[in-house]
PDB file of N, CA and C in Angstrom:
ATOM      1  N   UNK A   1       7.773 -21.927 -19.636  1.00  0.00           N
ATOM      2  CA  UNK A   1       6.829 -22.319 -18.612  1.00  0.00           C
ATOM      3  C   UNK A   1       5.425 -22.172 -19.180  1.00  0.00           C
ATOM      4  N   UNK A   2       4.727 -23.259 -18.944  1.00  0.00           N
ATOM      5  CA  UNK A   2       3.193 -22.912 -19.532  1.00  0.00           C
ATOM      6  C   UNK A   2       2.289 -22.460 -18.729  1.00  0.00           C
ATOM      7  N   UNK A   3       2.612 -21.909 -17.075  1.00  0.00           N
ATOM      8  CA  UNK A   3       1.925 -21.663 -16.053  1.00  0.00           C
ATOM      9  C   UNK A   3       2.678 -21.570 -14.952  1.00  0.00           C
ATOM     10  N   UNK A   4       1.997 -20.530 -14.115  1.00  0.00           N
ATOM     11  CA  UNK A   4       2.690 -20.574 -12.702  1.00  0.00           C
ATOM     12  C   UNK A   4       1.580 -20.326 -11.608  1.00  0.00           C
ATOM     13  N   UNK A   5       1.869 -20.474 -10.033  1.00  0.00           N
ATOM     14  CA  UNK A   5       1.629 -20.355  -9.057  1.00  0.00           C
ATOM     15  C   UNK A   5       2.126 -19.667  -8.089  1.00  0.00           C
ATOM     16  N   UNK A   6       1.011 -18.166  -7.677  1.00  0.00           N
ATOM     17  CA  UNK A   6       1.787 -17.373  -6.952  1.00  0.00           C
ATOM     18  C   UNK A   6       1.205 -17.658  -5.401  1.00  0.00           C
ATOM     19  N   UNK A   7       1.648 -17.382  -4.550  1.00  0.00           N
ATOM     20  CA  UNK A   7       1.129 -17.573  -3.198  1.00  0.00           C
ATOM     21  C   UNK A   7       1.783 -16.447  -2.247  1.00  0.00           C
ATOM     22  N   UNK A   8       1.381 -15.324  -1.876  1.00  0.00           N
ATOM     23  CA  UNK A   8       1.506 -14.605  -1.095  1.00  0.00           C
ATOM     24  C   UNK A   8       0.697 -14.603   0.023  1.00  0.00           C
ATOM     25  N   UNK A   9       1.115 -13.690   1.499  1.00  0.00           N
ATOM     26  CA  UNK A   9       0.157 -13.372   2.241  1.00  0.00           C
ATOM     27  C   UNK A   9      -0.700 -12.009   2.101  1.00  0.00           C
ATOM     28  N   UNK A  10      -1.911 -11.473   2.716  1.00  0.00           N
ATOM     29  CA  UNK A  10      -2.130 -10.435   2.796  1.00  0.00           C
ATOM     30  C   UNK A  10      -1.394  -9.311   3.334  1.00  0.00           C
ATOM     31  N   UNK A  11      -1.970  -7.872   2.930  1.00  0.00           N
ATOM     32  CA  UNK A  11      -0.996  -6.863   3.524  1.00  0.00           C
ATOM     33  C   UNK A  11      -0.213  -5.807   2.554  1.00  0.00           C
ATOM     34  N   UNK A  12       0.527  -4.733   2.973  1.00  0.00           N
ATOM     35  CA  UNK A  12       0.890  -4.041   2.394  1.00  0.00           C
ATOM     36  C   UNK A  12       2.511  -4.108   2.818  1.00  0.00           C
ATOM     37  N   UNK A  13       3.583  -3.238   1.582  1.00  0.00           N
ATOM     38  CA  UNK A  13       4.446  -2.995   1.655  1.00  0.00           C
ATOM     39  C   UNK A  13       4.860  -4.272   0.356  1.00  0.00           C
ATOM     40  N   UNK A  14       6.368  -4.226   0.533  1.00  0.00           N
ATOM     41  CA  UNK A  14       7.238  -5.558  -0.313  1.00  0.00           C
ATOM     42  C   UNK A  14       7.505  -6.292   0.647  1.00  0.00           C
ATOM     43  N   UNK A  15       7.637  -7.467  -0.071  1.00  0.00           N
ATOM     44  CA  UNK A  15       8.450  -8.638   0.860  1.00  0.00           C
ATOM     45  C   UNK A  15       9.421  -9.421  -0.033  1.00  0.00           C
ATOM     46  N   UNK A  16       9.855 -10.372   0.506  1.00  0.00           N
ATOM     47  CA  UNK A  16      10.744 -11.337   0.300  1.00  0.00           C
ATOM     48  C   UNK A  16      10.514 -12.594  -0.669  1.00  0.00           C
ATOM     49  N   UNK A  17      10.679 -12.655  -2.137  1.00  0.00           N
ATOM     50  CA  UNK A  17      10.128 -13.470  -2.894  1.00  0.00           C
ATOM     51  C   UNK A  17      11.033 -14.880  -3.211  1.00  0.00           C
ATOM     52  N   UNK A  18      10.808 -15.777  -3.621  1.00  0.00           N
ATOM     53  CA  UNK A  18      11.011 -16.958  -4.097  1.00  0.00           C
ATOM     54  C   UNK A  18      10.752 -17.732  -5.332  1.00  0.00           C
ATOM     55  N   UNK A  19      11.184 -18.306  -6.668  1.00  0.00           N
ATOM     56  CA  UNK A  19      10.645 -18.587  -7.431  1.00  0.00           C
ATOM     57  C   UNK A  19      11.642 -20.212  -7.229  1.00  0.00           C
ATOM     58  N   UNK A  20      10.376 -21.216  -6.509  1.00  0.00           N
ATOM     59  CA  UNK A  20      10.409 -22.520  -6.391  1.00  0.00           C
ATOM     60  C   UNK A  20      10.235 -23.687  -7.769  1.00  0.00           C
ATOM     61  N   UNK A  21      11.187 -24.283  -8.163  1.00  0.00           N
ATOM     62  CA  UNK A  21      11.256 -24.972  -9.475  1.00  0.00           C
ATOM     63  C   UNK A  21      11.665 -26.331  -9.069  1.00  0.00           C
ATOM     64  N   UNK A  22      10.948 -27.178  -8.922  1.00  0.00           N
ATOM     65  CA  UNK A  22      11.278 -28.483  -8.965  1.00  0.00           C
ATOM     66  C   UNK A  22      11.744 -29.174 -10.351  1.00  0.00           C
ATOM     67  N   UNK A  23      12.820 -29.582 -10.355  1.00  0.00           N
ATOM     68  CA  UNK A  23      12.905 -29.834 -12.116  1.00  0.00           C
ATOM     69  C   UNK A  23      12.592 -31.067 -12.611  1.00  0.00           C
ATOM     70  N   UNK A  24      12.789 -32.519 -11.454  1.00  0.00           N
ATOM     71  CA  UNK A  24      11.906 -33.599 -11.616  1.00  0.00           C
ATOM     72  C   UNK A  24      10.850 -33.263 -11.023  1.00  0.00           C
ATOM     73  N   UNK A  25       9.751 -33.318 -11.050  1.00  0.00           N
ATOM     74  CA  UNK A  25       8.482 -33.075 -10.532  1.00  0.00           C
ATOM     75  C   UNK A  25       7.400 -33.983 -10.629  1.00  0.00           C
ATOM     76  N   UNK A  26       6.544 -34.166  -9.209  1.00  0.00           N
ATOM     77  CA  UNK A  26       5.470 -35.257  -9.489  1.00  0.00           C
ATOM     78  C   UNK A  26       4.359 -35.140 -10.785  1.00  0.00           C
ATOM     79  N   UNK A  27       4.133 -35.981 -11.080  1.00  0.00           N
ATOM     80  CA  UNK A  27       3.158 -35.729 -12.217  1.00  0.00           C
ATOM     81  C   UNK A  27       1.958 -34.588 -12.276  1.00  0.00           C
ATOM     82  N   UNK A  28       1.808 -34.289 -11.022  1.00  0.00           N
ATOM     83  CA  UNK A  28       0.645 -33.367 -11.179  1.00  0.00           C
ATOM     84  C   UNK A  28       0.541 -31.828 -10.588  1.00  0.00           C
ATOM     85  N   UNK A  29       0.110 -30.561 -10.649  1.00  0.00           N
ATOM     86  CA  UNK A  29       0.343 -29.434  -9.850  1.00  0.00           C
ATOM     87  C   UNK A  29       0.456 -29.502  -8.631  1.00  0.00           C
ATOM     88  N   UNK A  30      -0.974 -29.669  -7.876  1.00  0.00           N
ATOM     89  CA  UNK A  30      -0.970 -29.803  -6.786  1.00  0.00           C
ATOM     90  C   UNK A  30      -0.592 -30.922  -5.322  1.00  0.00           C
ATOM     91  N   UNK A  31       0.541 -31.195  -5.893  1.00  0.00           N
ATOM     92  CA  UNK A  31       1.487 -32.135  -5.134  1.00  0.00           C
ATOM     93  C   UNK A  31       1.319 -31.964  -3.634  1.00  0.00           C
ATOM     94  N   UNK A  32       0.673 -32.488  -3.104  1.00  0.00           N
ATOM     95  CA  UNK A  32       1.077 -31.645  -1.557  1.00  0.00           C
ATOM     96  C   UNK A  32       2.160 -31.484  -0.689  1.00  0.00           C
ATOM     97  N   UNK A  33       3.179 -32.295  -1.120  1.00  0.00           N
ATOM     98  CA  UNK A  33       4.834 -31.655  -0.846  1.00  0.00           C
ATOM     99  C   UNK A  33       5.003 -30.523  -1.352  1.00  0.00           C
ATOM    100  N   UNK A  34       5.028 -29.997  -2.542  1.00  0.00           N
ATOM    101  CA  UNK A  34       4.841 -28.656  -3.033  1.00  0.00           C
ATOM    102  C   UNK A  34       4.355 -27.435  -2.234  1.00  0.00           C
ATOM    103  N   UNK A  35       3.269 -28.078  -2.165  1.00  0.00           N
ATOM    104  CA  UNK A  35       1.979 -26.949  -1.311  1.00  0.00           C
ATOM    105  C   UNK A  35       2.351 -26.895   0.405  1.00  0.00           C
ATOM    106  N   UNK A  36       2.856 -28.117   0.605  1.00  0.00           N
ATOM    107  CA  UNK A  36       3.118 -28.061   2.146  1.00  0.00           C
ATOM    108  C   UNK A  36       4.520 -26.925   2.450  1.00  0.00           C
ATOM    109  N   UNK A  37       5.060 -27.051   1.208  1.00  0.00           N
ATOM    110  CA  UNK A  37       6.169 -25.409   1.362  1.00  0.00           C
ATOM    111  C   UNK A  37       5.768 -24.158   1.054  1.00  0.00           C
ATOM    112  N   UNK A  38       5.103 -24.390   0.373  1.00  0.00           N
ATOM    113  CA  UNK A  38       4.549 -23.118  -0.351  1.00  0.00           C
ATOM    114  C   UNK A  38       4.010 -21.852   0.299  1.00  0.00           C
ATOM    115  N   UNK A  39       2.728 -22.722   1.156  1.00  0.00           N
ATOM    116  CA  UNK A  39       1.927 -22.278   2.206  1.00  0.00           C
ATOM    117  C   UNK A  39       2.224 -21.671   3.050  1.00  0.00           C
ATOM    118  N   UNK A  40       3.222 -22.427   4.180  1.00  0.00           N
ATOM    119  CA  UNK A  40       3.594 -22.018   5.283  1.00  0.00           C
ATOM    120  C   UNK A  40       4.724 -20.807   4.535  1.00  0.00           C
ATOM    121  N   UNK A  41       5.756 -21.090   3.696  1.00  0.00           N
ATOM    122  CA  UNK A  41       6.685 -19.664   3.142  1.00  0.00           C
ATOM    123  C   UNK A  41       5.703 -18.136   2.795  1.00  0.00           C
ATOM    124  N   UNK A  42       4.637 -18.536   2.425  1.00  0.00           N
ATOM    125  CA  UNK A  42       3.661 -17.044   1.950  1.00  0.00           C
ATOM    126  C   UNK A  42       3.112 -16.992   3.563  1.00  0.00           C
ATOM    127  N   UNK A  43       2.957 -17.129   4.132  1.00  0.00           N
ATOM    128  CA  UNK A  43       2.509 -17.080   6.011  1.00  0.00           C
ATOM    129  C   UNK A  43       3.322 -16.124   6.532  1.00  0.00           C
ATOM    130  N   UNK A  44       4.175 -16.893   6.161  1.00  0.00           N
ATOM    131  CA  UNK A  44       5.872 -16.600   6.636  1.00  0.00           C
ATOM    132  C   UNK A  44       5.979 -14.755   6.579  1.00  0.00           C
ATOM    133  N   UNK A  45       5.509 -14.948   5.479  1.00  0.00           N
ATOM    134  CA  UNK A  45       5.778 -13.372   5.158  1.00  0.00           C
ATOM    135  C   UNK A  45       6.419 -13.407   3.102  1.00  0.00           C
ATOM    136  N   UNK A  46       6.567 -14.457   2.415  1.00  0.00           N
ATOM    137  CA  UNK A  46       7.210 -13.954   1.705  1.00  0.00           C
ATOM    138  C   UNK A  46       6.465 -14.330   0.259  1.00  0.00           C
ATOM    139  N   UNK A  47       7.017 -13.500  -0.220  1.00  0.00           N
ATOM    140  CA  UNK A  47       6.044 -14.312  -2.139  1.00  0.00           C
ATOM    141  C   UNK A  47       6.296 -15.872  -2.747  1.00  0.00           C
ATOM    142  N   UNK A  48       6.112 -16.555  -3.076  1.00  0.00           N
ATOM    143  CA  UNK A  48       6.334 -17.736  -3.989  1.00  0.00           C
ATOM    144  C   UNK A  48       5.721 -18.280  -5.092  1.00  0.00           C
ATOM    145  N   UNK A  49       6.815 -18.073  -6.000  1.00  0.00           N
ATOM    146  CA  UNK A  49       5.788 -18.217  -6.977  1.00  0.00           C
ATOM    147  C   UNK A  49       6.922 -20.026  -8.034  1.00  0.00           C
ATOM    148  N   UNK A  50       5.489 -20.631  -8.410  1.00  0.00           N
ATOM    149  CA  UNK A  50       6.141 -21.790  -8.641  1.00  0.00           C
ATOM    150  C   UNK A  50       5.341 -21.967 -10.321  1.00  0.00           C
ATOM    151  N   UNK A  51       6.456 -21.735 -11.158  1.00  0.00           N
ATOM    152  CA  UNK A  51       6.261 -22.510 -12.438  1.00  0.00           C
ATOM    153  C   UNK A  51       6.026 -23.546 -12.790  1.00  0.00           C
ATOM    154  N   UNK A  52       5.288 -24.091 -13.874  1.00  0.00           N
ATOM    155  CA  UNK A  52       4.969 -25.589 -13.982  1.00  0.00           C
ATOM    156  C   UNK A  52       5.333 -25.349 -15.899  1.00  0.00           C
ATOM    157  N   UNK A  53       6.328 -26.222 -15.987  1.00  0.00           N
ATOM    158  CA  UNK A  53       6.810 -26.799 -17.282  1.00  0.00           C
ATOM    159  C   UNK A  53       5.782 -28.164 -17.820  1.00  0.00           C
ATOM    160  N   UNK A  54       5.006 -28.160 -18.730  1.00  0.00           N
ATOM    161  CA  UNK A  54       4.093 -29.693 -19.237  1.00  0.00           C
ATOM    162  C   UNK A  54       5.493 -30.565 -19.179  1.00  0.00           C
ATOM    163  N   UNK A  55       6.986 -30.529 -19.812  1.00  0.00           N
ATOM    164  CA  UNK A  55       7.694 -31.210 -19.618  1.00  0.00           C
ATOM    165  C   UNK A  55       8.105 -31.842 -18.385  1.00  0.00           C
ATOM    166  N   UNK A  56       7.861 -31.131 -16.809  1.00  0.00           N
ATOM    167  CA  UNK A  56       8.103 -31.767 -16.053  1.00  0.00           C
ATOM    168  C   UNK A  56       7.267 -32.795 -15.707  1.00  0.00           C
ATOM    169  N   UNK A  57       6.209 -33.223 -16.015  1.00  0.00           N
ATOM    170  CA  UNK A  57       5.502 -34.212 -15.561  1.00  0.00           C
ATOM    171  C   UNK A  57       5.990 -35.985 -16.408  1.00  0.00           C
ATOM    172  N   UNK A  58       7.083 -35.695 -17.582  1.00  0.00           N
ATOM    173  CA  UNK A  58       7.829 -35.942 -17.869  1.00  0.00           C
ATOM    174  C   UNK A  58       9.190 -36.420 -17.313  1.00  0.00           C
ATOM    175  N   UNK A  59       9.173 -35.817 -16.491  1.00  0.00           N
ATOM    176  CA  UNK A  59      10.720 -35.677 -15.788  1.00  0.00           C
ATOM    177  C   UNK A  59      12.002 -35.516 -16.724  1.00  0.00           C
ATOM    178  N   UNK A  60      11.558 -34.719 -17.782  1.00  0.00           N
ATOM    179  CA  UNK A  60      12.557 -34.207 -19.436  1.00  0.00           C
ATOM    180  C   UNK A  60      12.579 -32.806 -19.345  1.00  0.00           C
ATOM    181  N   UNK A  61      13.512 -32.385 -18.155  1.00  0.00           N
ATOM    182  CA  UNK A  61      13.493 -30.552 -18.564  1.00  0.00           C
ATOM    183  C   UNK A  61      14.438 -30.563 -19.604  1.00  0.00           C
ATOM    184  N   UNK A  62      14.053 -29.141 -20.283  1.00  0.00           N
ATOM    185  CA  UNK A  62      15.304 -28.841 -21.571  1.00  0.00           C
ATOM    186  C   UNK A  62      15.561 -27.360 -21.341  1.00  0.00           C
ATOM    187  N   UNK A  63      16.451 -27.030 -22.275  1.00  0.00           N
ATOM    188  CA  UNK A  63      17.226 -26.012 -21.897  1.00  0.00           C
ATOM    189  C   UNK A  63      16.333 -24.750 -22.230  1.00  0.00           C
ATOM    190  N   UNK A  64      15.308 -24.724 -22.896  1.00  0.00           N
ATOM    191  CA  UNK A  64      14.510 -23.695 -23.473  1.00  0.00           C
ATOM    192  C   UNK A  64      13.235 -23.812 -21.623  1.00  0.00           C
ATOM    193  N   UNK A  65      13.684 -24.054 -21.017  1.00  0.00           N
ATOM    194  CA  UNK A  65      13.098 -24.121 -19.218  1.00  0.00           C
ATOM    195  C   UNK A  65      13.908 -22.845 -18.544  1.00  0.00           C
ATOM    196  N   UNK A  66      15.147 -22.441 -18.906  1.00  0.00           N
ATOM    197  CA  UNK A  66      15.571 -22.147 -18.256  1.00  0.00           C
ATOM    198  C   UNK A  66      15.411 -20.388 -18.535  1.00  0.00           C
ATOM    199  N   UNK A  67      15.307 -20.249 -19.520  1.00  0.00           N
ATOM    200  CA  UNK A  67      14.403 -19.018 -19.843  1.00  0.00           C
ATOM    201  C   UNK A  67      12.907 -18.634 -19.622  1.00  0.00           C
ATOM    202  N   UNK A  68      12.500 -19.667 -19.222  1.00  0.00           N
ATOM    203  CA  UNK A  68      11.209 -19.037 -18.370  1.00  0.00           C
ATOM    204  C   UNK A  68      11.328 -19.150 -17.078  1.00  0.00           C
ATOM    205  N   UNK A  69      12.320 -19.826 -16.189  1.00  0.00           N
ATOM    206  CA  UNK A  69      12.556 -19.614 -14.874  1.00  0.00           C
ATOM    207  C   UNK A  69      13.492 -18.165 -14.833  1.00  0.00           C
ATOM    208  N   UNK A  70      14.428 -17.394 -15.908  1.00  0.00           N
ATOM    209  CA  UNK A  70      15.235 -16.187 -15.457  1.00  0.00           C
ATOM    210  C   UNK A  70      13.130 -15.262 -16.008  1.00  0.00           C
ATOM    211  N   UNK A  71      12.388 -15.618 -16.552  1.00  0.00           N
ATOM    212  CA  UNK A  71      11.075 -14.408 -16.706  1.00  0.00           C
ATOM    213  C   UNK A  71      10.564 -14.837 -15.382  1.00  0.00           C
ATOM    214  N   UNK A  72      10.194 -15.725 -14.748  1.00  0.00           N
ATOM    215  CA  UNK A  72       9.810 -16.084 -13.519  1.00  0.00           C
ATOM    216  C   UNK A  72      10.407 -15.061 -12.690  1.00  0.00           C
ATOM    217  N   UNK A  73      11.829 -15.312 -12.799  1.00  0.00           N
ATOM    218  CA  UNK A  73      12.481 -14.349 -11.306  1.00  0.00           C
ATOM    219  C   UNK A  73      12.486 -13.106 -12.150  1.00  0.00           C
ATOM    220  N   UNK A  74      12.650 -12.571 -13.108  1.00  0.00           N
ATOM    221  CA  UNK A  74      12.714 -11.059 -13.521  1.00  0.00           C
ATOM    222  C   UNK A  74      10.912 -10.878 -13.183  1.00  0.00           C
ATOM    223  N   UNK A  75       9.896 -11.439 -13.453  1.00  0.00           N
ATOM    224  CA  UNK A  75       8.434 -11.204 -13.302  1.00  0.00           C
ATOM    225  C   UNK A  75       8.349 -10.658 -11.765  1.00  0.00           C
ATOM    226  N   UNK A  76       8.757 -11.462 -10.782  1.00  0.00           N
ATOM    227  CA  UNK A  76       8.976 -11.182  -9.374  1.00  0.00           C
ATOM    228  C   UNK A  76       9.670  -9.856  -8.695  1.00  0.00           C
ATOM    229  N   UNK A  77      11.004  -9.575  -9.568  1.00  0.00           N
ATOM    230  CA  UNK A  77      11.556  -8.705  -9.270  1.00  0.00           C
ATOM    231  C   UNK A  77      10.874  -6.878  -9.270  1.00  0.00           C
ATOM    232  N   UNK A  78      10.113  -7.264 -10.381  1.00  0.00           N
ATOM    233  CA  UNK A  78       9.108  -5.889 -10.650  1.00  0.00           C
ATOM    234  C   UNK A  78       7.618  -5.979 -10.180  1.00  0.00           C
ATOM    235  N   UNK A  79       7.184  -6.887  -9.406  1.00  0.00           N
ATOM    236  CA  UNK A  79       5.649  -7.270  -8.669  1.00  0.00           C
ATOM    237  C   UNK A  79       5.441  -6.494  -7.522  1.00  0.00           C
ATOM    238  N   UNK A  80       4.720  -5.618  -7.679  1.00  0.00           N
ATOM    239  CA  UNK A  80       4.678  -4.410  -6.877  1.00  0.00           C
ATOM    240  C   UNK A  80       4.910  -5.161  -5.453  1.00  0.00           C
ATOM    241  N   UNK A  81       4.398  -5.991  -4.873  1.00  0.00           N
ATOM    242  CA  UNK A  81       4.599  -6.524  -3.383  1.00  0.00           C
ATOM    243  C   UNK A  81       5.673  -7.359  -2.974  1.00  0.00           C
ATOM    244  N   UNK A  82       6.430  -6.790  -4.146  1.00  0.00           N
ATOM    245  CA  UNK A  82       8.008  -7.858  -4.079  1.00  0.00           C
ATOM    246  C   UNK A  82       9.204  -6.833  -3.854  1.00  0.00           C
ATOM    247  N   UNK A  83      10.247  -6.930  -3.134  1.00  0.00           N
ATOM    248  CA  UNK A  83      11.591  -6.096  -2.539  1.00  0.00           C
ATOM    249  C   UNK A  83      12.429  -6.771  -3.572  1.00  0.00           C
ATOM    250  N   UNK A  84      12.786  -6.126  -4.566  1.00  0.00           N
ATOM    251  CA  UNK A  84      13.498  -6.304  -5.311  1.00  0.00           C
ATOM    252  C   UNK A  84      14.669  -7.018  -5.760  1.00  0.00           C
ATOM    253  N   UNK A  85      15.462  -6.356  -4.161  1.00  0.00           N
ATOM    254  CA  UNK A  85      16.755  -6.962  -4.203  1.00  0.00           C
ATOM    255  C   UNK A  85      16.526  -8.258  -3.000  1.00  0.00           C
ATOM    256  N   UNK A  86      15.661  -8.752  -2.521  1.00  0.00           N
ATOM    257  CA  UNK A  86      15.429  -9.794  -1.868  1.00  0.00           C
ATOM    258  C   UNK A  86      14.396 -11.137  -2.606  1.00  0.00           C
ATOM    259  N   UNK A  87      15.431 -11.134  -3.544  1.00  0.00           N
ATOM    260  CA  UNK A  87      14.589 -12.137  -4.919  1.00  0.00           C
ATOM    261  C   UNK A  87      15.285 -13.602  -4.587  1.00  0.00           C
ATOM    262  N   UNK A  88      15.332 -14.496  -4.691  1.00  0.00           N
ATOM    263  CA  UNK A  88      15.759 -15.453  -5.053  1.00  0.00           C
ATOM    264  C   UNK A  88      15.299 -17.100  -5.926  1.00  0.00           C
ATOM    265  N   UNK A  89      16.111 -17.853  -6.202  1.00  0.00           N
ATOM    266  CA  UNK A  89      15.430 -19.301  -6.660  1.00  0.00           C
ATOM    267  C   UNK A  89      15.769 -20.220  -6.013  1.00  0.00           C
TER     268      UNK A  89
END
């Protein structure tokens, strides 16, 4: 991954995280389909954090992707405002 996007709400304690990966993806970051989930899920109450591969703008993921989406969710799992065992992708 050459970058990511975290989006939480304010506040204390852990919450409930997400690491969102579109693997065809529109050409550009700020997609507003993207953002229109993103937003309202960190509201919600929970973390999201969304990687951006330069290959996806491509629409050519490769297999060397899939090791920065398991550092994505291991990155999350230890983020102080993240519940550990309430991780998912």
């Amino acid at each position: 991954m050459s970058e990511a996007y975290i989006y939480m709400s304010s506040g204390n304690g852990t919450r409930p995280a997400v690491v969102f990966f579109m693997v065809f993806a529109p050409p550009y970051k700020e997609e507003k389909r993207i953002l229109a989930l993103a937003k309202p899920l960190a509201k919600s109450g929970m973390v999201v954090l969304i990687p951006w591969a330069d290959k996806q703008t491509k629409n050519n993921p490769m297999v060397d992707d899939i090791e920065g989406l398991v550092d994505a969710f291991m990155y999350l799992q230890e983020h102080e405002q993240v519940d550990r065992k309430r991780v998912g992708m």
